[in-house]
Structure formats: structure tokens, C-alpha cells
C-alpha atoms as a PDB file:
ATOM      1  CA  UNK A   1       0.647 130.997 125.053  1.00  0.00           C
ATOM      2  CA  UNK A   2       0.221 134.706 123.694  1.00  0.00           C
ATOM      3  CA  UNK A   3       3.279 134.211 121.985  1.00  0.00           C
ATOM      4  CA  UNK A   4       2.140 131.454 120.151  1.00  0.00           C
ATOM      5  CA  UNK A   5      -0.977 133.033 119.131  1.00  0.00           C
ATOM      6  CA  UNK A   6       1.083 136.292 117.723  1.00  0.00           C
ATOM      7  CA  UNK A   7       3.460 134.181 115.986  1.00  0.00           C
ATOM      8  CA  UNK A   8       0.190 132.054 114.371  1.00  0.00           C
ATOM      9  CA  UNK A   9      -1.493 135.293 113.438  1.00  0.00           C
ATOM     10  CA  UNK A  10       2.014 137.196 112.072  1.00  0.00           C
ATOM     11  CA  UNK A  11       1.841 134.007 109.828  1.00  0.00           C
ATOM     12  CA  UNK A  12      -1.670 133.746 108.903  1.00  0.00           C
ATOM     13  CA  UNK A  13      -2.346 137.374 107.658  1.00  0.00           C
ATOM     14  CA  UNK A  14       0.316 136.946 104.444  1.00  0.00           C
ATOM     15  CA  UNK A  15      -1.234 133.948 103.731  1.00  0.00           C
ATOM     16  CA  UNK A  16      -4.951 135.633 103.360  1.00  0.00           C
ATOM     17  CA  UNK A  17      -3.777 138.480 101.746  1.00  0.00           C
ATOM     18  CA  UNK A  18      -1.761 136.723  99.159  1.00  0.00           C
ATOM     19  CA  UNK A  19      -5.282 134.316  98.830  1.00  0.00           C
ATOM     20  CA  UNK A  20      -7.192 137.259  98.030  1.00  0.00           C
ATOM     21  CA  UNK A  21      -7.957 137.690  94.371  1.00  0.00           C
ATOM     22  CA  UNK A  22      -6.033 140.869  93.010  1.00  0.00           C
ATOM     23  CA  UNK A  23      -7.861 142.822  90.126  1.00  0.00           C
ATOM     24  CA  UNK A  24      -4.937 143.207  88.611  1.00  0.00           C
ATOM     25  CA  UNK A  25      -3.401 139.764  88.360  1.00  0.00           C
ATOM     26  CA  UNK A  26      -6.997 139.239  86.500  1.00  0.00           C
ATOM     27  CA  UNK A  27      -6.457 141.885  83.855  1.00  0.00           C
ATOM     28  CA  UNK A  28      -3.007 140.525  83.475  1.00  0.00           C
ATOM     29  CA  UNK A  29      -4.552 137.276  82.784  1.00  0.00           C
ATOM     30  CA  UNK A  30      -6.929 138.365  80.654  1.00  0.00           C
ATOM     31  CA  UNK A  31      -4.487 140.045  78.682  1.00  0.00           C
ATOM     32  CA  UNK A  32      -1.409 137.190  78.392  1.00  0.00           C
ATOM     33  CA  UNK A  33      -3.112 133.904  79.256  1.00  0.00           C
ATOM     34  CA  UNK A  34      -0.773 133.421  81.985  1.00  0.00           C
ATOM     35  CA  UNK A  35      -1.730 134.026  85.811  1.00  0.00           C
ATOM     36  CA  UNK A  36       1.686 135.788  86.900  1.00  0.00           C
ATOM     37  CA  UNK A  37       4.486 137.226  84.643  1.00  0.00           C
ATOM     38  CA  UNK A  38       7.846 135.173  86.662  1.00  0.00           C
ATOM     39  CA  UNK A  39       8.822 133.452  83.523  1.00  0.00           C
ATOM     40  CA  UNK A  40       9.130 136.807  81.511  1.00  0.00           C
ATOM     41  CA  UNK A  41      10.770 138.420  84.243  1.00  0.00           C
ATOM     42  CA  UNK A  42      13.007 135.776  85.245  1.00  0.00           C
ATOM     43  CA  UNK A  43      13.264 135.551  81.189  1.00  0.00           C
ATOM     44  CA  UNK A  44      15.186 139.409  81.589  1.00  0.00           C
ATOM     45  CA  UNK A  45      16.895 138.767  84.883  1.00  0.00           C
ATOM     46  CA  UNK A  46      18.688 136.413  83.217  1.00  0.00           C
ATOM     47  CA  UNK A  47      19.532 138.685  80.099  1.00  0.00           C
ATOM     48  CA  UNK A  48      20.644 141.291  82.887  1.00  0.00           C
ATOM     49  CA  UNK A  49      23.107 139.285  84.479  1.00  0.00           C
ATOM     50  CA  UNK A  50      24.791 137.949  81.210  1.00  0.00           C
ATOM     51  CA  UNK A  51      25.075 141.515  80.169  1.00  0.00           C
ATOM     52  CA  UNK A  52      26.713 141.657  83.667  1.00  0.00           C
ATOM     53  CA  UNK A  53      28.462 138.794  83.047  1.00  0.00           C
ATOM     54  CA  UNK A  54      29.687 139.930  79.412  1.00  0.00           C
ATOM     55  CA  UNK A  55      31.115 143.410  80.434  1.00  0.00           C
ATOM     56  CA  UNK A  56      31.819 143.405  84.325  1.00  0.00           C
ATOM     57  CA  UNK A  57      33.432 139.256  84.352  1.00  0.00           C
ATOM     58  CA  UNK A  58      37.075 140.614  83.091  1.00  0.00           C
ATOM     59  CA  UNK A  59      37.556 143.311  85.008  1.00  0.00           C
ATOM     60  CA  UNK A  60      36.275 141.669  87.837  1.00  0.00           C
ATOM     61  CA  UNK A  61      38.262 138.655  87.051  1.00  0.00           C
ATOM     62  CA  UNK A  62      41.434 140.961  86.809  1.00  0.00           C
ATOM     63  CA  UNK A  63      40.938 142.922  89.989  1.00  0.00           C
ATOM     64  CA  UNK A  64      40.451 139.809  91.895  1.00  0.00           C
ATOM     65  CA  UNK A  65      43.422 137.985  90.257  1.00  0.00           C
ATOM     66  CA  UNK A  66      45.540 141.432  90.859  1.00  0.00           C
ATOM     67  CA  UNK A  67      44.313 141.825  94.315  1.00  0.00           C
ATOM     68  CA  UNK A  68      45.140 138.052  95.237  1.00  0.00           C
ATOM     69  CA  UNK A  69      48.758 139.027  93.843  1.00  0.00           C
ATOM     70  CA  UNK A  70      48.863 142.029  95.440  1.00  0.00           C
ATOM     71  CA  UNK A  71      48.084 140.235  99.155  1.00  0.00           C
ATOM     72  CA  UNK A  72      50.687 137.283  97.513  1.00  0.00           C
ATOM     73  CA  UNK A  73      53.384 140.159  96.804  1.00  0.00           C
ATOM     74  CA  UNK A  74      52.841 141.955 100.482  1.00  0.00           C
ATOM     75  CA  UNK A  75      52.627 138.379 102.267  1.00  0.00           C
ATOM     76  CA  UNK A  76      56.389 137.044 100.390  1.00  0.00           C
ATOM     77  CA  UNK A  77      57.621 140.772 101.786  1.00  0.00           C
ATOM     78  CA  UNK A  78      56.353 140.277 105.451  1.00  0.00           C
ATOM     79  CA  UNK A  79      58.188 136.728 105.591  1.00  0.00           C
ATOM     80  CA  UNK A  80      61.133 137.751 103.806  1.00  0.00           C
ATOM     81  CA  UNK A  81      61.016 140.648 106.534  1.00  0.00           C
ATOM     82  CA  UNK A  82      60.619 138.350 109.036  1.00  0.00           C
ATOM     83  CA  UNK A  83      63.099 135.933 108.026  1.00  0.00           C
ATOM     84  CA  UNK A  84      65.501 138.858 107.666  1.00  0.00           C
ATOM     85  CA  UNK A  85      64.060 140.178 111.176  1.00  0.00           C
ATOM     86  CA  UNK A  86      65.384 136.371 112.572  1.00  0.00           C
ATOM     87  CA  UNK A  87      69.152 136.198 110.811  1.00  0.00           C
ATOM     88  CA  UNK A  88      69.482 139.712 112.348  1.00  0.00           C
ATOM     89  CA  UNK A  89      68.495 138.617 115.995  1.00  0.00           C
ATOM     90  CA  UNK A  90      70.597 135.562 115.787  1.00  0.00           C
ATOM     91  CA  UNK A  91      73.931 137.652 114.456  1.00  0.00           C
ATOM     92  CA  UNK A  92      72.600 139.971 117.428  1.00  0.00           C
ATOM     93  CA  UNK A  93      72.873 137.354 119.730  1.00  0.00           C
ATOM     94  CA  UNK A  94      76.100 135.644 118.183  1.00  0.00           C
ATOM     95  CA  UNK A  95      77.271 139.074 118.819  1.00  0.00           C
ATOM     96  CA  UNK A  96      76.132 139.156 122.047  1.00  0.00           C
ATOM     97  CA  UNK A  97      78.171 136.120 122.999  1.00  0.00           C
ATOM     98  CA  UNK A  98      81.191 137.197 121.641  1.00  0.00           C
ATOM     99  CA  UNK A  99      81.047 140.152 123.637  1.00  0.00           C
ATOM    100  CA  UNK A 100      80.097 138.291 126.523  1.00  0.00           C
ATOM    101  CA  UNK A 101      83.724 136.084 126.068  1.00  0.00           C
ATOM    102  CA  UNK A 102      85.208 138.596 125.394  1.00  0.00           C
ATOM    103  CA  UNK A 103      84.454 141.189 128.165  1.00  0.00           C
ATOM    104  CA  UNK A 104      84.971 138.210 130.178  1.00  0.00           C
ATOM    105  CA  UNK A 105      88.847 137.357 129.199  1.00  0.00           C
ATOM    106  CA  UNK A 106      89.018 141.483 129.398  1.00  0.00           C
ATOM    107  CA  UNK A 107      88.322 140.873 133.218  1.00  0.00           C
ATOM    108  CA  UNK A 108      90.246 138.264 133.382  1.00  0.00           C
ATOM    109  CA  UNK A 109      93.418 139.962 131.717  1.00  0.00           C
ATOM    110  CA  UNK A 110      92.551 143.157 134.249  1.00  0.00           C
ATOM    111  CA  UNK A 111      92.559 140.736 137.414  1.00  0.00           C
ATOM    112  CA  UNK A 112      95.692 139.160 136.132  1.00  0.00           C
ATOM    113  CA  UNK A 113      97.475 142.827 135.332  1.00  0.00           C
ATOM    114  CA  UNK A 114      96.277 144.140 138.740  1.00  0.00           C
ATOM    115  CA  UNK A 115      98.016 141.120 141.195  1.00  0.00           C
ATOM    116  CA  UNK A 116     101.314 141.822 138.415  1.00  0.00           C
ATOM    117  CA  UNK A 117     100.917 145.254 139.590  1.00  0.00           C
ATOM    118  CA  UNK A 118     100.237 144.707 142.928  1.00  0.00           C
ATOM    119  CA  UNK A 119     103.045 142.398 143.173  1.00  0.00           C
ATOM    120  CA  UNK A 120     105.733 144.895 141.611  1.00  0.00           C
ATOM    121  CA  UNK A 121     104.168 147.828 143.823  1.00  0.00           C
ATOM    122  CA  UNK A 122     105.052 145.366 146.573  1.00  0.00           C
ATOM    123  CA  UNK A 123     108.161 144.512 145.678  1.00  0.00           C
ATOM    124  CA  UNK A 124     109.085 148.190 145.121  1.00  0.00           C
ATOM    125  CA  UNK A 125     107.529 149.174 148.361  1.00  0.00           C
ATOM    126  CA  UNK A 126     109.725 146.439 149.898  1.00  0.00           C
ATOM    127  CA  UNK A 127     112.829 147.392 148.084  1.00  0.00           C
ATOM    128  CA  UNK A 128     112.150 151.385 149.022  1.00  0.00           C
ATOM    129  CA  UNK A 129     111.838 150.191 152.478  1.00  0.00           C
ATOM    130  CA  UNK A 130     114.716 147.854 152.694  1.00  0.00           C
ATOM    131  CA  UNK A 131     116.563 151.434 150.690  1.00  0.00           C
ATOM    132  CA  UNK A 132     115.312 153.188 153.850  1.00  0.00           C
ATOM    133  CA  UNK A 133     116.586 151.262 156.526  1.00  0.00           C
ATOM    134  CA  UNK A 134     119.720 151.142 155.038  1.00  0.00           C
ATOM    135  CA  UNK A 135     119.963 155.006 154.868  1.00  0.00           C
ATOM    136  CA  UNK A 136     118.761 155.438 158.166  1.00  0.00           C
ATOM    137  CA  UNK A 137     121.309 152.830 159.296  1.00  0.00           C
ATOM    138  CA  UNK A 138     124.129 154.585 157.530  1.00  0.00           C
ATOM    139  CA  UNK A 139     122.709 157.901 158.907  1.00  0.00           C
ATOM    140  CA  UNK A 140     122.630 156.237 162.197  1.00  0.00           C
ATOM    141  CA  UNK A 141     126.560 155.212 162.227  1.00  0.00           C
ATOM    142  CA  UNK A 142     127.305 158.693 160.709  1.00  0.00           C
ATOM    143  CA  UNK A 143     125.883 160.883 163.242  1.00  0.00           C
ATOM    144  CA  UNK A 144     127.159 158.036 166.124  1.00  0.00           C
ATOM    145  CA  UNK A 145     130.660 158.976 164.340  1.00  0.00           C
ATOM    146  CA  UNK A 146     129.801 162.852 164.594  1.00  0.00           C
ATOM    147  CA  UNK A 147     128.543 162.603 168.005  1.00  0.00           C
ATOM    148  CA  UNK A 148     131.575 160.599 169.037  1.00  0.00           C
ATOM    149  CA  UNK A 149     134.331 162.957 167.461  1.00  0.00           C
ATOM    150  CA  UNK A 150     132.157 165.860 168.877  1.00  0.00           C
ATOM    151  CA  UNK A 151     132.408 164.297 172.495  1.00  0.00           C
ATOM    152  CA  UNK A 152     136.447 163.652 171.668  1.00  0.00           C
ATOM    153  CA  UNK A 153     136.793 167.550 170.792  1.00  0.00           C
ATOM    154  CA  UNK A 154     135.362 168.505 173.644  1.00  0.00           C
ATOM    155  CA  UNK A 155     136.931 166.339 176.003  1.00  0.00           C
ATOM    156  CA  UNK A 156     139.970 167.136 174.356  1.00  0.00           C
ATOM    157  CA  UNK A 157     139.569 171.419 174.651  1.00  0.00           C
ATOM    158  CA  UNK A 158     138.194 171.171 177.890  1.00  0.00           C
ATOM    159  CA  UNK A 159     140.344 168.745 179.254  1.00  0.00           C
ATOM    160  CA  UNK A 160     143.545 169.605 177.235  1.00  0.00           C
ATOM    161  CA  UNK A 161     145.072 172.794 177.922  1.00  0.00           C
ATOM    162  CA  UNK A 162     148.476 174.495 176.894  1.00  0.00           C
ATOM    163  CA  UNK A 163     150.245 173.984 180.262  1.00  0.00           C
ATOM    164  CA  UNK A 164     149.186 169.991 179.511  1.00  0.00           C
ATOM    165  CA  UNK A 165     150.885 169.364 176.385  1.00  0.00           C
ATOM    166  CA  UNK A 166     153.704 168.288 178.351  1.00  0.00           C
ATOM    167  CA  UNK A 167     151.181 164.873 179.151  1.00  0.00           C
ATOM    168  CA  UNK A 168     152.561 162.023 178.563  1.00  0.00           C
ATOM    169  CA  UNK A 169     150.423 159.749 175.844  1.00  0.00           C
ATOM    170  CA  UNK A 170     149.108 157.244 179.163  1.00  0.00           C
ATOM    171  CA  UNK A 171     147.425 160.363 180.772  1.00  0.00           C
ATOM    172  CA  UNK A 172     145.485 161.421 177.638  1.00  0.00           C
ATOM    173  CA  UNK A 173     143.984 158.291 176.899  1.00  0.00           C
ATOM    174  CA  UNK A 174     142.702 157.758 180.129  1.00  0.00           C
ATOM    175  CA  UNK A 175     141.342 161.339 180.010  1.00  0.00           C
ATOM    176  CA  UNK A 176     139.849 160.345 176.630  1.00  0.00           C
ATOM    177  CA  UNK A 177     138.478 156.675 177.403  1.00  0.00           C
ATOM    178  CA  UNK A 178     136.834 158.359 180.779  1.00  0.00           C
ATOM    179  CA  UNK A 179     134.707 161.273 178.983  1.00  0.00           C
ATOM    180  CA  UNK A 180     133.748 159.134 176.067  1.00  0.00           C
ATOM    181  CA  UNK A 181     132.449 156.235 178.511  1.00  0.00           C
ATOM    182  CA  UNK A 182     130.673 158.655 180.055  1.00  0.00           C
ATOM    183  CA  UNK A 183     128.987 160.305 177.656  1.00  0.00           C
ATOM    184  CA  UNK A 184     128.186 157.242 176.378  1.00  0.00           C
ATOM    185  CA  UNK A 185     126.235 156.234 179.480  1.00  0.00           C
ATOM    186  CA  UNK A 186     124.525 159.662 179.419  1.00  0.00           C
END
């Protein structure tokens, strides 16, 4: 309720102070025949703002007009920026897929040269090992063929002596046949 009342009295005191008689509005009266001066005044505003009009409408006009070409200009650059910003990304990611093919047939190629190299180690391991057994066989028969002519010598100059000689061939082979057997059971 009080705010009603101060809004009612806010509006009421322009009202009764505008209704008052000014002494000056009188003399101004008394002096033009006319009870305010708007027309006059209204009468210059209006010269004011065609003189406005008259010298500032051009360059107004022309800042405006350059100013809208200006944000046209800067608004053409940011799309042709962005549409240069988009052909870039997708040659990036063209790019990117080629790489990705071809760092995957690279992979591919690499599994494909490791099981060939794999497979030739192999077989060269295999053939170095089948090399080895061979020369271990070989070394095997020679030193059998040492041993064995080792044993015969020294049957033979242990068993053979200068008063023997005279042996006949029967003798010596059984001599022979005898140490060799049994060195070959030892």
C-alpha cells in the first residue's frame, strides 16, 4: 500500500509543478503572442540536423559503406582460410591413409623377409650340421684307423722280436688278430 502511495505522489508533484503558472512563460507571452516557443525551436532543430545532414551524410555514408566492405573483405578471407584450412586436413588425412597402407605392406614385406630368412638360417644351420656330422664321422673312422695301426705297431714291437723273424706268416697273424681283438674289447 505505501508503495502505491509513493508511486501516486512521485507522479503527482510534476504534474502541479508543471500546472503552476511560470512568470516567465507570461512575459514570453506577452512578448510573442504564443504561450511556449516549441515551434521556433523545433523550427532550428530541424535547420541543425540538415546542416548535419548536408556536411556529415557523405562521410558517414562512406565510412559505413567502407566499413561494411571492410567486414565483407575480412569475412571472404576467413572462409577462403577456412576452406583452405579443410583441403589441407583432407590431403592430411589422404596422406594419412597412404601411410597407413603403406606402413602396413612395409610390415607385411618385413614378416615375409624374416620367415625367408629364417628359413635360409635354417637351412644353413641344417646344412652346417649335416657338414658336422660328416666331419666328425670322417674324424671318427680316421682316428679308429690311427688307433688301430697304433694297436698293430705295438703288438707288432712288443710281440715281434729279432730272434722271431724266423715266424712263419700263420703265427703272426694269430699274434696280430689276438691283440687287436683285444684291444678292441678294452
Amino acid at each position: 500500500m505505501q508503495k502505491k502511495l509513493l508511486l501516486l505522489s512521485l507522479l503527482a508533484v510534476p504534474v502541479t509543478i508543471l500546472a503552476s503558472g511560470d512568470a516567465e512563460a507570461t512575459r514570453y507571452f506577452a512578448q510573442t503572442g504564443r504561450e511556449t516557443d516549441f515551434f521556433p525551436r523545433l523550427f532550428n532543430f530541424l535547420i541543425f540536423a540538415g546542416l548535419l545532414y548536408y556536411l556529415l551524410a557523405e562521410p558517414v555514408k562512406n565510412f559505413f559503406k567502407e566499413r561494411k566492405e571492410g567486414i565483407a573483405a575480412q569475412l571472404k578471407e576467413i572462409e577462403e582460410k577456412l576452406q583452405a584450412a579443410k583441403d589441407a586436413k583432407k590431403e592430411a588425412e589422404k596422406h594419412l591413409q597412404e601411410s597407413e597402407q603403406r606402413a602396413k605392406e612395409i610390415v607385411e614385406d618385413a614378416k615375409k623377409e624374416a620367415d625367408v630368412l629364417v628359413k635360409n638360417i635354417q637351412d644353413a644351420n641344417a646344412n652346417d650340421l649335416s657338414n658336422l656330422e660328416k666331419q666328425l664321422e670322417e674324424k671318427m673312422a680316421l682316428e679308429e684307423r690311427k688307433t688301430l695301426r697304433e694297436v698293430v705297431d705295438a703288438v707288432l714291437s712288443e710281440n715281434i722280436t729279432k730272434d722271431d723273424i724266423v715266424l712263419d706268416e700263420g703265427k703272426v697273424i694269430d699274434v696280430v688278430s689276438k691283440n687287436v681283438s683285444q684291444r678292441k674289447a678294452a
